[in-house]
PDB file of N, CA and C in Angstrom:
ATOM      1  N   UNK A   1      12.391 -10.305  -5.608  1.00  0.00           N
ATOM      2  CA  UNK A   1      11.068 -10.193  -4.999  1.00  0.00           C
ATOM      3  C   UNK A   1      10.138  -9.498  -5.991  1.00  0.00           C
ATOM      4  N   UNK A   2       9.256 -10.374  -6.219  1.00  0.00           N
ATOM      5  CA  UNK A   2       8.291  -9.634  -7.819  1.00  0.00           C
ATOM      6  C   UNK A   2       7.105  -8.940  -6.650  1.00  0.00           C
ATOM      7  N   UNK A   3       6.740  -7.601  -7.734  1.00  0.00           N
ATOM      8  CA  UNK A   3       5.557  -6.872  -6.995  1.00  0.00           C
ATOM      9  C   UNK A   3       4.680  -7.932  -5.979  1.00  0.00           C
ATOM     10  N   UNK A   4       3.984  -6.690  -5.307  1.00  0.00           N
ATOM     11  CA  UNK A   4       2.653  -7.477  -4.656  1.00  0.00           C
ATOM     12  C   UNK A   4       1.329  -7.614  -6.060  1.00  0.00           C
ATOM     13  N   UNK A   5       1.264  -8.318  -5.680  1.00  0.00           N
ATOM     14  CA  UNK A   5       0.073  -9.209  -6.742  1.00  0.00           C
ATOM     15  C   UNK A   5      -1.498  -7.903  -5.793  1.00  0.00           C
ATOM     16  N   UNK A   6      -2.501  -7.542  -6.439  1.00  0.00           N
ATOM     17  CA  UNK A   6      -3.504  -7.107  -5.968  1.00  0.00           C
ATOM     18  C   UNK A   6      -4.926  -7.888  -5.748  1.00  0.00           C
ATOM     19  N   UNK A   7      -4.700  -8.858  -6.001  1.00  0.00           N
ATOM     20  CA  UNK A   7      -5.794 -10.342  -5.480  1.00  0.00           C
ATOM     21  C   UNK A   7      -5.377 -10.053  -4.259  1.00  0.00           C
ATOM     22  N   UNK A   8      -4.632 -10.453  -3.896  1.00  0.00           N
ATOM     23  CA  UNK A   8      -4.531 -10.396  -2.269  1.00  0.00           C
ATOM     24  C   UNK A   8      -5.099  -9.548  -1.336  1.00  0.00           C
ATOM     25  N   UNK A   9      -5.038  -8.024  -1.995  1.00  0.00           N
ATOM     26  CA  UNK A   9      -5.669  -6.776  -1.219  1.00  0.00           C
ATOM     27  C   UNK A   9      -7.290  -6.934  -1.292  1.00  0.00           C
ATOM     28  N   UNK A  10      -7.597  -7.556  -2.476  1.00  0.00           N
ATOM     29  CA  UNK A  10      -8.842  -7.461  -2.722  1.00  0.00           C
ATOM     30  C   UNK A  10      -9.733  -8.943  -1.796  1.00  0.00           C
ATOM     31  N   UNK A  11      -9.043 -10.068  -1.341  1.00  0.00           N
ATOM     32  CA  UNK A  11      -9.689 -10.575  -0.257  1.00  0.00           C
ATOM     33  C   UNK A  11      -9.952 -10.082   0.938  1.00  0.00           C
ATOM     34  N   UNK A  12      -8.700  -8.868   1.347  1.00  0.00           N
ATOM     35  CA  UNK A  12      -8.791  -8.286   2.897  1.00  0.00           C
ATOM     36  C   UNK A  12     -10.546  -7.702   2.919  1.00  0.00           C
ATOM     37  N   UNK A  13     -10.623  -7.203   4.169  1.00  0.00           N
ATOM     38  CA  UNK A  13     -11.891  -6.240   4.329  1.00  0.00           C
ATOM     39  C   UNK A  13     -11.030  -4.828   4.708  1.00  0.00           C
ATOM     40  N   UNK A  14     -12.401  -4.141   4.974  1.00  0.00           N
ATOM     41  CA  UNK A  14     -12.025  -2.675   5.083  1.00  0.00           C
ATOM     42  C   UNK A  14     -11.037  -2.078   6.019  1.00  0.00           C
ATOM     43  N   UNK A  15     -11.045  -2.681   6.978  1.00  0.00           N
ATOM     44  CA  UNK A  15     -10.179  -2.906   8.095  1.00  0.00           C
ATOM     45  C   UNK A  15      -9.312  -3.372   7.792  1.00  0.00           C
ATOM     46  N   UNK A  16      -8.655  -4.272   7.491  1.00  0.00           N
ATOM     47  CA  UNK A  16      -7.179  -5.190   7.292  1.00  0.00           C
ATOM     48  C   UNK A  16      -6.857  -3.740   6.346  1.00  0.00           C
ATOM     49  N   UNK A  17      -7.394  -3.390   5.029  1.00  0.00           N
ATOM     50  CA  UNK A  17      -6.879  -2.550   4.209  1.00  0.00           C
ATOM     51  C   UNK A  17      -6.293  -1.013   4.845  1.00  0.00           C
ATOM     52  N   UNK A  18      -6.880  -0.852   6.132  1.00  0.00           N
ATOM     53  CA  UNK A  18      -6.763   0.829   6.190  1.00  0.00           C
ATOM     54  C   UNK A  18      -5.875   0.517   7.154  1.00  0.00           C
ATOM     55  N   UNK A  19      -5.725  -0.794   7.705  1.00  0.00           N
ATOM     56  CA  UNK A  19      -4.367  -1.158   8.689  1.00  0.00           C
ATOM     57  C   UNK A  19      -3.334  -1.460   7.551  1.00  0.00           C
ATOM     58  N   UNK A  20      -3.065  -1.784   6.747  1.00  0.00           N
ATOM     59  CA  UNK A  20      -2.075  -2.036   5.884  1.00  0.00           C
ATOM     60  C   UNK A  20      -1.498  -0.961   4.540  1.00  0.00           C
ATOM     61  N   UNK A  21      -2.856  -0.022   4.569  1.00  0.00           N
ATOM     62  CA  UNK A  21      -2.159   1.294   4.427  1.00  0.00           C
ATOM     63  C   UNK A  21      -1.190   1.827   5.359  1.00  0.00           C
ATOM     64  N   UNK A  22      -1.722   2.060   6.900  1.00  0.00           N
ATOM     65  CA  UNK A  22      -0.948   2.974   7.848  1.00  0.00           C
ATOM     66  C   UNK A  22       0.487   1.846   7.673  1.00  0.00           C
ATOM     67  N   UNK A  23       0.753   0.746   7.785  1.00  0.00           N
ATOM     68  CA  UNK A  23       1.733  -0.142   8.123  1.00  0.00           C
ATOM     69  C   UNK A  23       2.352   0.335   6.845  1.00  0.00           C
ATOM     70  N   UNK A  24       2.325   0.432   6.030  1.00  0.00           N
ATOM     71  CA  UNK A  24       2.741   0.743   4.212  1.00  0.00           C
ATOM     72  C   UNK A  24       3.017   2.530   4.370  1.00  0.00           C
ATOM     73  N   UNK A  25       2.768   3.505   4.940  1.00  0.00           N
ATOM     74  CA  UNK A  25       3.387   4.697   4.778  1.00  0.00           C
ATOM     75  C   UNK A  25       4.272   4.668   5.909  1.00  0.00           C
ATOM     76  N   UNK A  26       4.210   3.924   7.230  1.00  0.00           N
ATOM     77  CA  UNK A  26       5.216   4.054   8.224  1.00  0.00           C
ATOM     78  C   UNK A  26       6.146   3.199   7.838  1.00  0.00           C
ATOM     79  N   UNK A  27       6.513   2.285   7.140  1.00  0.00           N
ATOM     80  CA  UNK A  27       7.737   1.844   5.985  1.00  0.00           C
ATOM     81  C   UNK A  27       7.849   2.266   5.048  1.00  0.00           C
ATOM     82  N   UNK A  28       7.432   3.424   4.173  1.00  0.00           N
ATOM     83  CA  UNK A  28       7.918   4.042   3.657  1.00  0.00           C
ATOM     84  C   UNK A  28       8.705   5.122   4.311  1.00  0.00           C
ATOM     85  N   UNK A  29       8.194   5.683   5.191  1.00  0.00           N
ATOM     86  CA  UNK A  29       8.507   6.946   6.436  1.00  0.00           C
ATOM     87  C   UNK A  29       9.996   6.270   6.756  1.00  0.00           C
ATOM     88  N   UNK A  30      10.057   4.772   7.227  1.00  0.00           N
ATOM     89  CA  UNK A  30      11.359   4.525   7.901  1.00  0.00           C
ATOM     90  C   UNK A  30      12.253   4.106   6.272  1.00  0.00           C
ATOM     91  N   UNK A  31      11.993   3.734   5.222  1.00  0.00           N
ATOM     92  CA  UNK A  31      12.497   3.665   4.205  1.00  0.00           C
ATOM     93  C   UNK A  31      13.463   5.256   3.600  1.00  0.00           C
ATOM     94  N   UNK A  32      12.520   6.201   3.779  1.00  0.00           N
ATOM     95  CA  UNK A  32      13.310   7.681   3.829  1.00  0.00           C
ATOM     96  C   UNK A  32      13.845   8.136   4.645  1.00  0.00           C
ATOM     97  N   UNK A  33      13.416   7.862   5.983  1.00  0.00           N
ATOM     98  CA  UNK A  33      15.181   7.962   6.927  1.00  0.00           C
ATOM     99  C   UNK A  33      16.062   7.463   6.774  1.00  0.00           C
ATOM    100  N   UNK A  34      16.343   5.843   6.607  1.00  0.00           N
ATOM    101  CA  UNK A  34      17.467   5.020   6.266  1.00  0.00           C
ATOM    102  C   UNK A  34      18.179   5.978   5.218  1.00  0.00           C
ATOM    103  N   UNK A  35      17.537   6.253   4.209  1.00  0.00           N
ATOM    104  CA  UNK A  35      17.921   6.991   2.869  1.00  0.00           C
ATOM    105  C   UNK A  35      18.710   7.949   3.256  1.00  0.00           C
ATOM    106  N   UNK A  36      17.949   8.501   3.942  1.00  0.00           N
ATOM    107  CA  UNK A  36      18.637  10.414   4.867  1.00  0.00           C
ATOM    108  C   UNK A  36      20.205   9.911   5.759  1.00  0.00           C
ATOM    109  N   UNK A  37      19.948   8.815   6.505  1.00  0.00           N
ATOM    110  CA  UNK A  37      21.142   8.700   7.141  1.00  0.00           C
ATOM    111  C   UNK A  37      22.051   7.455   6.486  1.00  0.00           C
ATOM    112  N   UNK A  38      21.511   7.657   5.396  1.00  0.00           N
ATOM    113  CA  UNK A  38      22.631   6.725   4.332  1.00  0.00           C
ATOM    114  C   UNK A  38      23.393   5.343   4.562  1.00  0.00           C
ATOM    115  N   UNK A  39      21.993   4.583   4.976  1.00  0.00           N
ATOM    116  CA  UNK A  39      22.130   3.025   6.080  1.00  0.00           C
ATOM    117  C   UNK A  39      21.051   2.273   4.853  1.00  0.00           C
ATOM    118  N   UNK A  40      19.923   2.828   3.797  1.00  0.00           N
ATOM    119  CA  UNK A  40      19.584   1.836   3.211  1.00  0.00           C
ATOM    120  C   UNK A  40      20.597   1.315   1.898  1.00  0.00           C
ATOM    121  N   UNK A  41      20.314   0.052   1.764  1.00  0.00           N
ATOM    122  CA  UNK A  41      20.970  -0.787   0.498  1.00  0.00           C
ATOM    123  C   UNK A  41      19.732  -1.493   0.092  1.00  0.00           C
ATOM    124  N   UNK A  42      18.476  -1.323  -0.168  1.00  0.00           N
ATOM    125  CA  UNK A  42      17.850  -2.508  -0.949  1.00  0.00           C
ATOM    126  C   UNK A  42      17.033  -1.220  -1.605  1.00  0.00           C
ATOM    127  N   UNK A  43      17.534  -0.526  -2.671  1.00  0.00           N
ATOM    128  CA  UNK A  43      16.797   1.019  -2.788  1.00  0.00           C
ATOM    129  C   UNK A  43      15.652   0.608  -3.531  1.00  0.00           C
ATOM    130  N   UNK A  44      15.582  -0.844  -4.298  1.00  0.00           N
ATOM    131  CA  UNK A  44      13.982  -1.360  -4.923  1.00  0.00           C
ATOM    132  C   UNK A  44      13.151  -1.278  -3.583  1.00  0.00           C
ATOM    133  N   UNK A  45      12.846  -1.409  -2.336  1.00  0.00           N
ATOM    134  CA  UNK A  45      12.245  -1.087  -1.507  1.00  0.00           C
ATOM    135  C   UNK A  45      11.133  -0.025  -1.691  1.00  0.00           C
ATOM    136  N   UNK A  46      11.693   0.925  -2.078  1.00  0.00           N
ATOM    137  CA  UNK A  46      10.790   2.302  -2.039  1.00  0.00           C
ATOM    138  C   UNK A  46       9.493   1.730  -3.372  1.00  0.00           C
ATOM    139  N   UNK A  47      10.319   0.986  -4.479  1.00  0.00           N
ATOM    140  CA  UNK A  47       9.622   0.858  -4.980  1.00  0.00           C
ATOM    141  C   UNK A  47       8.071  -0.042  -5.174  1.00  0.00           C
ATOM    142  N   UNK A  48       8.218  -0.789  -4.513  1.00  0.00           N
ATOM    143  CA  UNK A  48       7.483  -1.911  -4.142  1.00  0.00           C
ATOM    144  C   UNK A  48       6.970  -1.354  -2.850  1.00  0.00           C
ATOM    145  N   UNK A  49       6.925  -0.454  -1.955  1.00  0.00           N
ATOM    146  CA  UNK A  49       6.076   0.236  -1.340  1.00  0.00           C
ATOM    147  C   UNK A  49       5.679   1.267  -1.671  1.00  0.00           C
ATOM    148  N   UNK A  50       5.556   1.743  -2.527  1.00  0.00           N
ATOM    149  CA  UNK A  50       4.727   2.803  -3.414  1.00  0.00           C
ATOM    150  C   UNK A  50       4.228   1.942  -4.430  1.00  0.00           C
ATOM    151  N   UNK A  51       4.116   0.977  -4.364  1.00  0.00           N
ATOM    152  CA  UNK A  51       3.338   0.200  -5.832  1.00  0.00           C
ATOM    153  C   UNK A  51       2.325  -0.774  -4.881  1.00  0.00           C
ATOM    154  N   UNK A  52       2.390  -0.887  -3.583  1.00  0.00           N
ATOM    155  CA  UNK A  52       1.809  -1.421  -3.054  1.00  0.00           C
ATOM    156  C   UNK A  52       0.895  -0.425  -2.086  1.00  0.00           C
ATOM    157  N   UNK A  53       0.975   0.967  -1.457  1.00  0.00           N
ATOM    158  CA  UNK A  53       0.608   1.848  -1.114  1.00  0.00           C
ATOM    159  C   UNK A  53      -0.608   2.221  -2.334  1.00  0.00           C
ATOM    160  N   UNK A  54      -0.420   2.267  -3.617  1.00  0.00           N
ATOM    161  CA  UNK A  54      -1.206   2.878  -4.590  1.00  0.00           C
ATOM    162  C   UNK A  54      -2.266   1.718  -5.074  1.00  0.00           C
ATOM    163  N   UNK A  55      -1.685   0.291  -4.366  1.00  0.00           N
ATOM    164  CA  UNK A  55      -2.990  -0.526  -5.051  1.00  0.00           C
ATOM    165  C   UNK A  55      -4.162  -0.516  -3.678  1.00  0.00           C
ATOM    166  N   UNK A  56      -3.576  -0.616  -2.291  1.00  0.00           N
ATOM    167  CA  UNK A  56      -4.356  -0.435  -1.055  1.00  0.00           C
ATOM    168  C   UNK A  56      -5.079   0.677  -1.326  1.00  0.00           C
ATOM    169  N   UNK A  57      -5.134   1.949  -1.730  1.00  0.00           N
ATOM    170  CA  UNK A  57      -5.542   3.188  -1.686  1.00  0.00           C
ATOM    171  C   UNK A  57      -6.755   3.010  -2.908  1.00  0.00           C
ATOM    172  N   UNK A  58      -5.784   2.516  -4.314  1.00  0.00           N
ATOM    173  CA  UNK A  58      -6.760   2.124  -5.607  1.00  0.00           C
ATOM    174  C   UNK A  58      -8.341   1.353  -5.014  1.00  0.00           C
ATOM    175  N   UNK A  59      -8.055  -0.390  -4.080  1.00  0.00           N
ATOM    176  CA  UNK A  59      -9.058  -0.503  -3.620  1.00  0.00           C
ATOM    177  C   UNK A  59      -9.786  -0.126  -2.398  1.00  0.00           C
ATOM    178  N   UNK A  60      -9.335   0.564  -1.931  1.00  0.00           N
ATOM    179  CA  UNK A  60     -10.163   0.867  -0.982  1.00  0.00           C
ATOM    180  C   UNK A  60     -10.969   2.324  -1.391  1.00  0.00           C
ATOM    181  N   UNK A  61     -10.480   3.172  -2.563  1.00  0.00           N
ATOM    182  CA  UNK A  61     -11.339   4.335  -3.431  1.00  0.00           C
ATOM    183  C   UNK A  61     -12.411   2.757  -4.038  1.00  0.00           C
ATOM    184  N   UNK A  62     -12.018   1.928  -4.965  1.00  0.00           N
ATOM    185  CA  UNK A  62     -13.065   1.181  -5.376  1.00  0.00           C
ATOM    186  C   UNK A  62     -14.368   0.735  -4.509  1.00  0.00           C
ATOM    187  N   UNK A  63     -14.328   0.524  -3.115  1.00  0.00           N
ATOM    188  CA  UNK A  63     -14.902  -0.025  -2.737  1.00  0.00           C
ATOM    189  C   UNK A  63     -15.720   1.087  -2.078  1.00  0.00           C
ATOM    190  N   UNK A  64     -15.533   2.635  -1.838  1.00  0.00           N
ATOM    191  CA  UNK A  64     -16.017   3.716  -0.927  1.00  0.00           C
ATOM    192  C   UNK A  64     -17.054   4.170  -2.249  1.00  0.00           C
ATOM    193  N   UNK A  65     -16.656   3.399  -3.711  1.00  0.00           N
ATOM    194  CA  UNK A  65     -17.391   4.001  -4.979  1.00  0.00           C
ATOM    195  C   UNK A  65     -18.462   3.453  -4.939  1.00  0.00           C
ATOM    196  N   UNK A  66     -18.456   1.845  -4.372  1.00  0.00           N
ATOM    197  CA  UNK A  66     -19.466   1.073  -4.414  1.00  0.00           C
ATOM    198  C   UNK A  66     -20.511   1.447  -3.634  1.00  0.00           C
ATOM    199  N   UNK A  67     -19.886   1.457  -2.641  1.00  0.00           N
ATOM    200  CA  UNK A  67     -20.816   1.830  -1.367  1.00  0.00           C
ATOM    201  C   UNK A  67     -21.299   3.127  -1.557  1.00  0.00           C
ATOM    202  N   UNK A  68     -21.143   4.564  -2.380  1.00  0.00           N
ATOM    203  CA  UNK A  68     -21.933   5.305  -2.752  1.00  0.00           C
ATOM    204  C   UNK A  68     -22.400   4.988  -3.482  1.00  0.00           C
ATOM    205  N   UNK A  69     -22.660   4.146  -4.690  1.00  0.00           N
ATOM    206  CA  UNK A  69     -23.317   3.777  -5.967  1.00  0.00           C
ATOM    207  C   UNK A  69     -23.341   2.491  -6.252  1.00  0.00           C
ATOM    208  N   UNK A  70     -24.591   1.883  -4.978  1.00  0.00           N
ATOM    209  CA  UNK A  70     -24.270   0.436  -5.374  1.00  0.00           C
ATOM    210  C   UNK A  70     -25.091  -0.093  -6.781  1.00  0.00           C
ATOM    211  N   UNK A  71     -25.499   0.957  -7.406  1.00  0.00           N
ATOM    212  CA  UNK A  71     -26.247  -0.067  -8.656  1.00  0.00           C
ATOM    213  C   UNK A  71     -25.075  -0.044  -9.521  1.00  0.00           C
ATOM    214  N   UNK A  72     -23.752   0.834  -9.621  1.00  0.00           N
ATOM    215  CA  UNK A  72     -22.912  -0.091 -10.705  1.00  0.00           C
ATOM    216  C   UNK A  72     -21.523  -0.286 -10.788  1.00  0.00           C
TER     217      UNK A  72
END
């Protein structure tokens, strides 16, 4: 399973994005329990939700930049 691509985040709107943050730390949240009670096996998981957590967050700072400074 290759990363999430960030085209994709960047069609959502502001909404889809701040819903797919919360959905993206509450699988990470259940990703570190599995861990704790020693039931996960796909441990690239964590990784690909922290690489996907940091591009949702990346655009949605891009877009809160715009909207304070829309001349650039």
């Amino acid at each position: 399973m290759p990363l999430p691509n960030v085209d994709e985040i960047r069609d959502l709107n502001d909404q889809e994005i701040e819903e797919q943050i919360v959905a993206t730390k509450k699988q990470l949240f259940e990703l570190r329990f599995q861990k704790g009670t020693r039931r996960l096996e796909k441990t690239h998981q964590f990784k690909h939700a922290r690489h996907r957590l940091a591009q949702l967050m990346t655009i949605e700072r891009e877009r809160q930049l715009q909207k304070a400074n829309p001349e650039g």
